[in-house]
N, C-alpha and C. Protein backbone atom coordinates (compact mmCIF):
# COMPACT_ATOMS: atom_id res chain seq x y z
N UNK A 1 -31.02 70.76 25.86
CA UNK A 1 -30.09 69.82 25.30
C UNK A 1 -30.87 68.70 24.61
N UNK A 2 -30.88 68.28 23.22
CA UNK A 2 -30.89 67.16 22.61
C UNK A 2 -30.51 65.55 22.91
N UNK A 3 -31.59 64.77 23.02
CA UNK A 3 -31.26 63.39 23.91
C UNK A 3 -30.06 63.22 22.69
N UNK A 4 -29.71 63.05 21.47
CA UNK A 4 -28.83 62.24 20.87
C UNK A 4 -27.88 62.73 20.47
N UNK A 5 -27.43 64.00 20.91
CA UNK A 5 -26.16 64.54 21.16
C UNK A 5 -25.72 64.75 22.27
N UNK A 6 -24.10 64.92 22.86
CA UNK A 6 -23.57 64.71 23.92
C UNK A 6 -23.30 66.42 24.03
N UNK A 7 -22.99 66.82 25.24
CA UNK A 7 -22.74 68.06 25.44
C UNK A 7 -21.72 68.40 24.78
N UNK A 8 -20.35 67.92 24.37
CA UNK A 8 -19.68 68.27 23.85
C UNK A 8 -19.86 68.46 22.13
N UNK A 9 -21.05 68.30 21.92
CA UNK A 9 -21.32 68.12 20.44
C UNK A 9 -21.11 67.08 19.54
N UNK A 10 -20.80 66.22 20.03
CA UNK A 10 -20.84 64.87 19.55
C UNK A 10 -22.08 63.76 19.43
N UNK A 11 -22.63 62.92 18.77
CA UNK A 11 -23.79 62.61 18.41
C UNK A 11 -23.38 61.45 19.37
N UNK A 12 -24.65 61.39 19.93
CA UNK A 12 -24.39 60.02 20.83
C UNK A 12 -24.60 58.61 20.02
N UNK A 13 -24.31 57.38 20.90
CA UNK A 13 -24.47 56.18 19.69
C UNK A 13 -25.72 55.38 20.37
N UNK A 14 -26.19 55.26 19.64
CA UNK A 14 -27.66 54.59 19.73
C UNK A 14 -27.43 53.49 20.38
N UNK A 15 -28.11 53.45 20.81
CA UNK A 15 -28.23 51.75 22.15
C UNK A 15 -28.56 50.83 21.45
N UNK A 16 -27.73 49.59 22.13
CA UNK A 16 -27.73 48.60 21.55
C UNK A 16 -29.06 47.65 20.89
N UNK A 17 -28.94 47.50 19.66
CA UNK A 17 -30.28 46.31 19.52
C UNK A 17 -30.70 45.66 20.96
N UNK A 18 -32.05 45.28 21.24
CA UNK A 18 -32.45 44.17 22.10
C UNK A 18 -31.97 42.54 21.63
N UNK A 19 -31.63 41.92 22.62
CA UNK A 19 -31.75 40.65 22.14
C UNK A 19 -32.41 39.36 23.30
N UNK A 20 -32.39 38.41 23.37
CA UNK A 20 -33.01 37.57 24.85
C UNK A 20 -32.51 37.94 25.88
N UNK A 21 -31.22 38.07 26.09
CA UNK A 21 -30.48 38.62 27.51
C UNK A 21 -31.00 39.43 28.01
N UNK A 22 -30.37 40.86 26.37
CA UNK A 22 -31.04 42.19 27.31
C UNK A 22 -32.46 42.18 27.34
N UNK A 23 -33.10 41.80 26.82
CA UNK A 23 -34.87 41.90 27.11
C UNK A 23 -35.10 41.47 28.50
N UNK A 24 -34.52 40.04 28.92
CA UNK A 24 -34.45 39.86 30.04
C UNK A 24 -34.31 40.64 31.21
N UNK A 25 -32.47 41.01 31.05
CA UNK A 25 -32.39 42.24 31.87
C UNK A 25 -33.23 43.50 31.98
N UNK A 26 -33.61 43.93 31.30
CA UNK A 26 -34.35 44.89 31.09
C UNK A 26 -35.61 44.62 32.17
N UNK A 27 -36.39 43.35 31.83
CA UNK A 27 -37.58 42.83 31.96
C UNK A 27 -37.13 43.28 34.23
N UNK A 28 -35.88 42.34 34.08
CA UNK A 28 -35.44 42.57 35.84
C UNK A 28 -35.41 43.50 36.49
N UNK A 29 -34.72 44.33 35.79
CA UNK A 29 -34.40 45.75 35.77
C UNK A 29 -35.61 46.46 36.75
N UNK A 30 -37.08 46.47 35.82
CA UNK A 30 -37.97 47.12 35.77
C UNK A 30 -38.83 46.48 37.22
N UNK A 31 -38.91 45.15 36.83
CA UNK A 31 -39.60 44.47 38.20
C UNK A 31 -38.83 44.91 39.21
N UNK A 32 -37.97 45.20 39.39
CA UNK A 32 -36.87 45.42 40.39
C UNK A 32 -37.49 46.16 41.11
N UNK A 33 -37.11 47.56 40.45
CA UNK A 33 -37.39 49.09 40.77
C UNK A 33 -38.86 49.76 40.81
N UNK A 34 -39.87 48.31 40.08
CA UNK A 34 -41.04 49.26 39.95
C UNK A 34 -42.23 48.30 40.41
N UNK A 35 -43.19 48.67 41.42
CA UNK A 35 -44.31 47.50 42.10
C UNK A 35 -45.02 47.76 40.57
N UNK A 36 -45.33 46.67 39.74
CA UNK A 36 -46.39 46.33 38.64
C UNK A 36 -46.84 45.11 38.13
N UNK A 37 -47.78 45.23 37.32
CA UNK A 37 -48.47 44.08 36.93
C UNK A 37 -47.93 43.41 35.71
N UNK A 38 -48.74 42.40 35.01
CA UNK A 38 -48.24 41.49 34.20
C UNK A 38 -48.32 42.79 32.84
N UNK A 39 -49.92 43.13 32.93
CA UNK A 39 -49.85 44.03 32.15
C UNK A 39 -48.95 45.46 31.35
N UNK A 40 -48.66 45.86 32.76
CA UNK A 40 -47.67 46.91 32.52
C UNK A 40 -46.17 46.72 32.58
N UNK A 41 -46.02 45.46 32.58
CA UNK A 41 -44.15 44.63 32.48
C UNK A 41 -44.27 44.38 30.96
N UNK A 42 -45.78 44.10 30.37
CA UNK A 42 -45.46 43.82 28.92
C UNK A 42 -45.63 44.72 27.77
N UNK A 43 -46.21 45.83 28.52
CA UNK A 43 -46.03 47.54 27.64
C UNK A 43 -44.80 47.96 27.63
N UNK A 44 -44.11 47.98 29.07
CA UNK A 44 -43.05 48.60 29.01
C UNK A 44 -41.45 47.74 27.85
N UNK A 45 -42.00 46.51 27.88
CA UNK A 45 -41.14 45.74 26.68
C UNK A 45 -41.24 45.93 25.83
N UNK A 46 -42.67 45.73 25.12
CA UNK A 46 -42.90 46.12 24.14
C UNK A 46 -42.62 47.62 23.36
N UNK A 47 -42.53 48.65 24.31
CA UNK A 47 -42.15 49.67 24.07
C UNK A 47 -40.53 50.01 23.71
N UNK A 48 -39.76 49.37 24.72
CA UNK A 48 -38.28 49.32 24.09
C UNK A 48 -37.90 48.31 23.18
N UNK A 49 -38.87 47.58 22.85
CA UNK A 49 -38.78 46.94 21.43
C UNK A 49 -38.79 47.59 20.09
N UNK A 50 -39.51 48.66 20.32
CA UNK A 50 -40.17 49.19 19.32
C UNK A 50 -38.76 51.07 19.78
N UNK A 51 -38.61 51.04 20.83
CA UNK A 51 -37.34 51.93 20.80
C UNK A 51 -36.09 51.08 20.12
N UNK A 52 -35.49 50.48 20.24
CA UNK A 52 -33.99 49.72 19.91
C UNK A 52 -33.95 49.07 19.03
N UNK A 53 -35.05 47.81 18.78
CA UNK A 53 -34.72 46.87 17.85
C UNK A 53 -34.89 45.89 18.03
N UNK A 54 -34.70 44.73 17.47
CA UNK A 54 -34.37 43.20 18.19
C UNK A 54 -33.67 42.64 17.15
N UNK A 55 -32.43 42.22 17.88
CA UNK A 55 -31.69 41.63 17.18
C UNK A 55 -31.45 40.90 17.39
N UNK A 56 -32.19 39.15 18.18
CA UNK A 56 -32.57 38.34 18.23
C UNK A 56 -32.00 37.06 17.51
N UNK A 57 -32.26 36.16 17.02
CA UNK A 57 -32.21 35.15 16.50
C UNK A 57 -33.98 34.33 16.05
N UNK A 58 -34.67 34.30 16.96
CA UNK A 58 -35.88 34.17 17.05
C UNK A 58 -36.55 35.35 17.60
N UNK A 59 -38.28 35.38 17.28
CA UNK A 59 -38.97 36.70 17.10
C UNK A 59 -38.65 37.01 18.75
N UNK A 60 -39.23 37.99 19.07
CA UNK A 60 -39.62 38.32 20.76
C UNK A 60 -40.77 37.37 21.15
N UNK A 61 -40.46 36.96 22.68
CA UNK A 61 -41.27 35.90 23.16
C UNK A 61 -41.95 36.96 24.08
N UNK A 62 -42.42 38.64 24.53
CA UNK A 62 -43.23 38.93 25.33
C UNK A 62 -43.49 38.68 26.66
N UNK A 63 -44.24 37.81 25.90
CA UNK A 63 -45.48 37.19 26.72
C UNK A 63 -44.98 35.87 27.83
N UNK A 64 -44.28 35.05 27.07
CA UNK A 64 -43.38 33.90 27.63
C UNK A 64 -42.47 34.73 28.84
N UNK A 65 -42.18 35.93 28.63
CA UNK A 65 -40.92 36.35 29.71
C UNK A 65 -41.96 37.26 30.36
N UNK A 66 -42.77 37.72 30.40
CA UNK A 66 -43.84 38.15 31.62
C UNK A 66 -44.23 36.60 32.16
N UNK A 67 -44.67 35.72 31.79
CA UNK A 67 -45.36 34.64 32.27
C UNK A 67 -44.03 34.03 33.48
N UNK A 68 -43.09 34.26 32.71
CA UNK A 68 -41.63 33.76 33.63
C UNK A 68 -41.47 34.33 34.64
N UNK A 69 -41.73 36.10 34.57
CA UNK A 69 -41.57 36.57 36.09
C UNK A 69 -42.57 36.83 36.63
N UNK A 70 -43.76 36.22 36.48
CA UNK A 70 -44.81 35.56 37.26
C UNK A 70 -44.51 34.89 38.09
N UNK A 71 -43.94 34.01 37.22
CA UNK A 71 -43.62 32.80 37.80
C UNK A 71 -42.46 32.75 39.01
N UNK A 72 -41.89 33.10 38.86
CA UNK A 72 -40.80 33.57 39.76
C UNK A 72 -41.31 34.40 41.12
N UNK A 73 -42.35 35.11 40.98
CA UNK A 73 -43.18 36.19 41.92
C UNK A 73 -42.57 37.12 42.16
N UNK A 74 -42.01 37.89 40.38
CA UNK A 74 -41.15 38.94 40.30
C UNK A 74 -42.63 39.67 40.10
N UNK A 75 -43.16 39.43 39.41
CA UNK A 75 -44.59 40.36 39.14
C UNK A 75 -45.99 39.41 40.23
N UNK A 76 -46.84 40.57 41.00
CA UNK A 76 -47.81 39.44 41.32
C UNK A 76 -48.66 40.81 41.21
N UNK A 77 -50.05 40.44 40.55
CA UNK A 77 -51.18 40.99 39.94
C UNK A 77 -52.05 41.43 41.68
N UNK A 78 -52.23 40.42 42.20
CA UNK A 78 -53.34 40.38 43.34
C UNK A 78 -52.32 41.47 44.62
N UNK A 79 -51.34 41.68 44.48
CA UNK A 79 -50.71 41.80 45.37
C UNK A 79 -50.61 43.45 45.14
N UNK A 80 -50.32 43.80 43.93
CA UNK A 80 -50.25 45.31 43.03
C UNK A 80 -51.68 45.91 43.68
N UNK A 81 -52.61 44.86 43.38
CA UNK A 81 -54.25 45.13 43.54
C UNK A 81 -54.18 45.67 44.98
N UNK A 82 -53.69 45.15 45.83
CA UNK A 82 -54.36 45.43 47.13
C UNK A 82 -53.27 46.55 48.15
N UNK A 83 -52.38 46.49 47.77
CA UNK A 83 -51.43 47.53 47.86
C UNK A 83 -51.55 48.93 46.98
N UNK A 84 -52.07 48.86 45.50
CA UNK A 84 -52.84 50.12 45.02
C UNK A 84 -54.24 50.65 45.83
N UNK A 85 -55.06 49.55 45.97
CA UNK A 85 -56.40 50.14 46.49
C UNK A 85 -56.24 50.48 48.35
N UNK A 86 -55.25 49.88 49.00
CA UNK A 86 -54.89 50.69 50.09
C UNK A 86 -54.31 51.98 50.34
N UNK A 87 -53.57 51.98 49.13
CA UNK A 87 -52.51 53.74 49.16
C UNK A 87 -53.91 54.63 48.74
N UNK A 88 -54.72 54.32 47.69
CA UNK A 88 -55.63 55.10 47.20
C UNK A 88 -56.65 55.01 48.18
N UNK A 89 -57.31 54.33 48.94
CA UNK A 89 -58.06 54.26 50.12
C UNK A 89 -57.39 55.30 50.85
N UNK A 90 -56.67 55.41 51.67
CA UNK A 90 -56.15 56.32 52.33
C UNK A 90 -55.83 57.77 52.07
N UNK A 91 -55.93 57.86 51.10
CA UNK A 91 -55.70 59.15 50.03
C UNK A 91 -56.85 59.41 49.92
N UNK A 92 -57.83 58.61 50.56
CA UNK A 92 -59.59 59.37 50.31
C UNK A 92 -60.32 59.25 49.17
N UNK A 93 -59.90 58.12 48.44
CA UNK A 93 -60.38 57.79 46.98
C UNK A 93 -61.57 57.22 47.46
N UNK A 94 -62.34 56.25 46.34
CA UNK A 94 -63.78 55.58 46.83
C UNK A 94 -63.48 54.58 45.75
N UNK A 95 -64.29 53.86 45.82
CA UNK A 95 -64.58 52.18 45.08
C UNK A 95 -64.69 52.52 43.43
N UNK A 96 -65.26 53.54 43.16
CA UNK A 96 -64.88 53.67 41.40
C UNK A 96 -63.81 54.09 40.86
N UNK A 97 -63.32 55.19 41.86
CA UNK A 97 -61.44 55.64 41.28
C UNK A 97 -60.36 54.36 41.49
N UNK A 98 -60.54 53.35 42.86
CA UNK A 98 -59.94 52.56 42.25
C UNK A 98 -60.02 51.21 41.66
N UNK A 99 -61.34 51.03 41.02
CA UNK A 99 -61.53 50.22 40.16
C UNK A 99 -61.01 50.40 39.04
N UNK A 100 -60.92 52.11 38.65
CA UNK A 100 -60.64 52.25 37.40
C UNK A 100 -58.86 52.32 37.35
N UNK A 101 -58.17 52.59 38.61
CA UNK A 101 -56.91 52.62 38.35
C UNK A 101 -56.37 51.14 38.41
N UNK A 102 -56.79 50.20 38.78
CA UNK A 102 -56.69 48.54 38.77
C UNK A 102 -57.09 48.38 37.62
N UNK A 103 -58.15 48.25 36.52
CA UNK A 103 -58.34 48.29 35.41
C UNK A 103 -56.99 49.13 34.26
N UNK A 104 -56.54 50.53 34.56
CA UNK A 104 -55.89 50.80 33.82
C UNK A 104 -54.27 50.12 33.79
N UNK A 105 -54.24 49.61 34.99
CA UNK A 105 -52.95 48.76 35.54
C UNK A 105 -53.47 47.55 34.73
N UNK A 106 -54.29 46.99 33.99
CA UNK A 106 -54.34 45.86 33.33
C UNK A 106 -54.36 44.50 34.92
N UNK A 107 -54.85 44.61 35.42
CA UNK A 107 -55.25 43.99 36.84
C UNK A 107 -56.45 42.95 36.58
N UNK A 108 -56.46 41.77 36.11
CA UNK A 108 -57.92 41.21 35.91
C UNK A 108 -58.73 41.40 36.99
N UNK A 109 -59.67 40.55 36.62
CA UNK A 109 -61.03 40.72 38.09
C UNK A 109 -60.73 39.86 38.47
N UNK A 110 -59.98 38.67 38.59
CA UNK A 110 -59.91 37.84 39.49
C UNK A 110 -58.96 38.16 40.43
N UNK A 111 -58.04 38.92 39.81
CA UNK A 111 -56.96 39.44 41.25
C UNK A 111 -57.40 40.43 41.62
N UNK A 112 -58.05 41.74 41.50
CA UNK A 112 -58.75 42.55 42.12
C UNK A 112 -59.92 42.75 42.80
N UNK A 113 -60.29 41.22 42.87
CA UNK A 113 -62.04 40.95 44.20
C UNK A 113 -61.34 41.54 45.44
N UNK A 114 -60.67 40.75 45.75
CA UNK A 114 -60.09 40.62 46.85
C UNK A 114 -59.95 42.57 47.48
N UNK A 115 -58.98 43.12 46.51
CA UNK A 115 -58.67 44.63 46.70
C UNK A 115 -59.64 45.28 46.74
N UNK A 116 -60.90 45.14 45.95
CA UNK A 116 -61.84 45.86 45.95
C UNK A 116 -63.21 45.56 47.12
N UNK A 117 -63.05 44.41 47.88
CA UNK A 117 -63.86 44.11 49.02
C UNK A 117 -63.01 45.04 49.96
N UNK A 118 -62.03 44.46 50.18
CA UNK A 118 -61.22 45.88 51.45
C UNK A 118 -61.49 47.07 50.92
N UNK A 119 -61.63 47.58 49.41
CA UNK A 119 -61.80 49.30 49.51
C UNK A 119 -63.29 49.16 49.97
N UNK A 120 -64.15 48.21 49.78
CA UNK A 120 -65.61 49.07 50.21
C UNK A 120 -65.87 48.47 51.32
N UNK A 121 -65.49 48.19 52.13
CA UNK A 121 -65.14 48.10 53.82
C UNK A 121 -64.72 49.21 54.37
N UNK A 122 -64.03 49.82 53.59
CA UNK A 122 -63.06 51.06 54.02
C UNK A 122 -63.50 52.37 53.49
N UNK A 123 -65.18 52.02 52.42
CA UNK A 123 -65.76 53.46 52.14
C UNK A 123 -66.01 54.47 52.77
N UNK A 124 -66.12 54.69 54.02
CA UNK A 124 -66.58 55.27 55.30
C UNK A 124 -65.64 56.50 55.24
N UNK A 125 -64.56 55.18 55.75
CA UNK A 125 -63.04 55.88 56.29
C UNK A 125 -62.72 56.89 55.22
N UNK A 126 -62.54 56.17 53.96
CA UNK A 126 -61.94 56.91 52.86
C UNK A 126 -62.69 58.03 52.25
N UNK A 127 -63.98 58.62 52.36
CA UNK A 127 -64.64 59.11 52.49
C UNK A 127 -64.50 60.35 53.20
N UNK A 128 -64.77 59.72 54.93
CA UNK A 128 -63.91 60.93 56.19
C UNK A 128 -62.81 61.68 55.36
N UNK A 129 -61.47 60.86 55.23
CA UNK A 129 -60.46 60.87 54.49
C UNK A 129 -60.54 62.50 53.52
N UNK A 130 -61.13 61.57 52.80
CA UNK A 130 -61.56 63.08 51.58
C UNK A 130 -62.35 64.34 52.00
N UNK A 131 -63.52 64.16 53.13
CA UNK A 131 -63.95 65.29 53.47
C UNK A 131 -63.21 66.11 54.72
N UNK A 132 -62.19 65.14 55.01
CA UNK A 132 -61.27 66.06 55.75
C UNK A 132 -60.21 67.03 54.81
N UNK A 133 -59.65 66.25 53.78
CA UNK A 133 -58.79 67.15 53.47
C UNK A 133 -59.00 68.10 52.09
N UNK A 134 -60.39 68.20 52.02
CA UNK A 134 -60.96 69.33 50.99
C UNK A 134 -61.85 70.31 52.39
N UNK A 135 -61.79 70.11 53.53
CA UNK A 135 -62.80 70.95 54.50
C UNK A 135 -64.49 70.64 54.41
N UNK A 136 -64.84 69.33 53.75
CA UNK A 136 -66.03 69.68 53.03
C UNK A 136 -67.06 68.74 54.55
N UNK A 137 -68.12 69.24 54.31
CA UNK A 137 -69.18 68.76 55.54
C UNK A 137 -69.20 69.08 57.13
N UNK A 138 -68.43 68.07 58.26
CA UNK A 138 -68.21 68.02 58.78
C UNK A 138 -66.59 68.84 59.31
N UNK A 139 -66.08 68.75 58.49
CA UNK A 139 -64.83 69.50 58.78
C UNK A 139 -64.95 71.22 58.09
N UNK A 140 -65.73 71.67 57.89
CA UNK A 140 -65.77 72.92 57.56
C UNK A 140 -65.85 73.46 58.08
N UNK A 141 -65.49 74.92 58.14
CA UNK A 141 -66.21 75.94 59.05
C UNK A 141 -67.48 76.84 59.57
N UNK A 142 -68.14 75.99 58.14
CA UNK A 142 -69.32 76.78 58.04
C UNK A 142 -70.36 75.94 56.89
N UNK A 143 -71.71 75.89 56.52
CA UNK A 143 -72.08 75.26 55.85
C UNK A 143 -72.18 75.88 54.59
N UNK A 144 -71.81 75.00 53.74
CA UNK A 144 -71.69 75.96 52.23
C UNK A 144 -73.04 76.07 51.41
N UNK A 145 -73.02 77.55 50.06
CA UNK A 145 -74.25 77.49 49.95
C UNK A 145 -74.40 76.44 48.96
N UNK A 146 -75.36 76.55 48.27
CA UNK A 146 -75.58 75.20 47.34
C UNK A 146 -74.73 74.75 46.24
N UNK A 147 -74.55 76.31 45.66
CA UNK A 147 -73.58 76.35 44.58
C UNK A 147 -72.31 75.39 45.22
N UNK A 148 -71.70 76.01 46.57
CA UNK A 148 -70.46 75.06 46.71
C UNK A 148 -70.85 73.74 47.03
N UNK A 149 -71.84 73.63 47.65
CA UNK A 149 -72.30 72.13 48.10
C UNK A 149 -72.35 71.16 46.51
N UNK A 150 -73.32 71.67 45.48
CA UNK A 150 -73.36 70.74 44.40
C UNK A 150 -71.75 70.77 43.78
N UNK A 151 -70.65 71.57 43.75
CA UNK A 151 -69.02 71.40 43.52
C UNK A 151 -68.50 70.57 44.57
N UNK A 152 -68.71 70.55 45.58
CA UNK A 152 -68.48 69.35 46.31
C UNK A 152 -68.70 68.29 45.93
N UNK A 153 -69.81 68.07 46.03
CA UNK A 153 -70.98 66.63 45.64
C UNK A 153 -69.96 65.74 44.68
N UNK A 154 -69.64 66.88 43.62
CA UNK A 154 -68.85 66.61 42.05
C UNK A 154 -67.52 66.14 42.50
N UNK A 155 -67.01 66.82 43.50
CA UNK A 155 -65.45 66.56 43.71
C UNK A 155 -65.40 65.18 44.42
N UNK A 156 -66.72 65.24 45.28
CA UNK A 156 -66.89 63.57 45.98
C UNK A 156 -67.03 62.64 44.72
N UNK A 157 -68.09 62.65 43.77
CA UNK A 157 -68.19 61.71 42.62
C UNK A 157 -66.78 61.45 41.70
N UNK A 158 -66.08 62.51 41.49
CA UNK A 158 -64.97 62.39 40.54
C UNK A 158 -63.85 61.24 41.77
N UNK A 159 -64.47 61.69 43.01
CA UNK A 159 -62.75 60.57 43.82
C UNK A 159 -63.69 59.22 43.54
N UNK A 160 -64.36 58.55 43.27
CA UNK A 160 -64.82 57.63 43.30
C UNK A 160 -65.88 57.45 44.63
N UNK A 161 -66.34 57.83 45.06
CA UNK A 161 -67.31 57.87 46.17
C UNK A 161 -68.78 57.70 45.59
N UNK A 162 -69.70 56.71 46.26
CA UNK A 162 -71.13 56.53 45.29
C UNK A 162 -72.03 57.82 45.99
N UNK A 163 -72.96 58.16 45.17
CA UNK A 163 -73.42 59.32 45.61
C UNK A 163 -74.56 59.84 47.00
N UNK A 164 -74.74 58.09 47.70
CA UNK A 164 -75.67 58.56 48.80
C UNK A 164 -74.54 58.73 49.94
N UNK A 165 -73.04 58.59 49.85
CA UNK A 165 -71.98 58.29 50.94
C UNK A 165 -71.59 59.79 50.70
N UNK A 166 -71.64 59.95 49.26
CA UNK A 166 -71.03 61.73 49.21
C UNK A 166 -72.01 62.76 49.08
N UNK A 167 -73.15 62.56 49.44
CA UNK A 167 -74.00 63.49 50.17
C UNK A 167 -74.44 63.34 51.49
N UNK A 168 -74.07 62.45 52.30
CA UNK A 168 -73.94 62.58 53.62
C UNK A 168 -73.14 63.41 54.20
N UNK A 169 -71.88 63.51 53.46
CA UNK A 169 -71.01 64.07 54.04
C UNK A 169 -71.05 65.88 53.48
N UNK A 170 -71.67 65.78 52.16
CA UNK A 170 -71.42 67.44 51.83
C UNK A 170 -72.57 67.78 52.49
N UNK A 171 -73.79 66.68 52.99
CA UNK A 171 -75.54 68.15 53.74
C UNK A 171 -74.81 67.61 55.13
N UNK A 172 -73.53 67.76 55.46
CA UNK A 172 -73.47 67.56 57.15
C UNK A 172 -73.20 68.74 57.36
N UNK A 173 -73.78 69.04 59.21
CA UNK A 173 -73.41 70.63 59.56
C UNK A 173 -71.87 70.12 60.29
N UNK A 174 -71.05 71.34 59.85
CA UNK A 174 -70.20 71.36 60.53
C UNK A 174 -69.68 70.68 61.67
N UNK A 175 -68.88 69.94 62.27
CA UNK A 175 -68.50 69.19 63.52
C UNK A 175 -69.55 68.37 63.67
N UNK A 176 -70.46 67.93 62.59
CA UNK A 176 -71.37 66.76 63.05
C UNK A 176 -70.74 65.71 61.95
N UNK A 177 -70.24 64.41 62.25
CA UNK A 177 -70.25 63.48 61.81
C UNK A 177 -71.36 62.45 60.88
N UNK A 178 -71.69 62.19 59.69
CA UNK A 178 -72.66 61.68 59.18
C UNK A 178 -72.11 60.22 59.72
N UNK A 179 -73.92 59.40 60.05
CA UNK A 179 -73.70 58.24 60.27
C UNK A 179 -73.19 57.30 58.85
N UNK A 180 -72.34 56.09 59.36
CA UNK A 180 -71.71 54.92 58.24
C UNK A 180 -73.16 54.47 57.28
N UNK A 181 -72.97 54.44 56.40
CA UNK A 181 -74.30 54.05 55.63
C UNK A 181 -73.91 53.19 54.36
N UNK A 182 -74.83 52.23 54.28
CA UNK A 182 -74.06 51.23 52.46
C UNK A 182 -74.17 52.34 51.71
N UNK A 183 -73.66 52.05 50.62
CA UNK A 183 -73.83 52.69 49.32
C UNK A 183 -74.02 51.52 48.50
């Protein structure tokens, strides 16, 4: 089925121009229903700007109506930060996957210190995490030969894991635990 026809064959009617209200609403709408940043409240406007129209009186203010539900603590940056890098911590990510998903969230560095000291506190764990639920090191059944060990290694580097934490865990024998180590 075609978004701009109705099932009955009738052409649907295009949605209304934007104007301050609905941008507004819209703007609520979205904070509502969706945990995000300043960054991604002002793509997603900008984008149904550029869907509908603006039929306005004065240009689009953006930026002014993200800064507003800042302000309000409809959007909070530091808060996105540390609630992303915990779900992804736990999911067995490492300190570069979610640097880079805080970065693509448009997350400055000043609200993401904070998120990113708890993920590398939590490299260890999140680590375990991942070599539990790929079987790799310690949780395997058996020690793999090199070929799978260096595809490991890779699958540890791609979650964000630095590479002396994700070779502890792929040269471990089976049911042996690698000791906590910096990276």
């Amino acid at each position: 089925m075609r978004k701009n026809v109705r099932r009955s064959g009738e052409p649907r009617r295009p949605p209304p121009q934007l104007d301050e209200e609905r941008l507004r609403d819209l703007a609520v709408r979205y904070v509502g229903r969706y945990a995000t940043t300043r960054y991604k409240l002002g793509v997603y406007l900008a984008r149904k700007l550029r869907e509908r129209g603006w039929d306005g009186e004065h240009p689009p203010e953006i930026d002014v109506l993200v800064a507003r539900m800042d302000d309000l603590g409809f959007v909070d940056d530091e808060a996105y930060a540390g609630a992303k890098a915990r779900s992804l911590t736990a999911r067995g990510y490492g300190m570069r996957r979610i640097g880079q998903a805080l970065y693509a969230a448009g997350v400055e560095e000043p609200d993401r210190a904070e998120a990113q000291e708890e993920a590398a506190a939590k490299a260890f764990d999140a680590a375990r995490t991942f070599a539990r639920k790929r079987r790799i090191g310690p949780y395997a059944e058996r020690l793999a030969d090199p070929d799978k060990r260096r595809k490991q290694l890779a699958a540890f580097m791609r979650a964000g894991h630095g590479f002396t934490l994700a070779r502890s865990f792929v040269d471990s024998q089976p049911g042996a635990m690698p000791e906590p180590q910096p990276d």
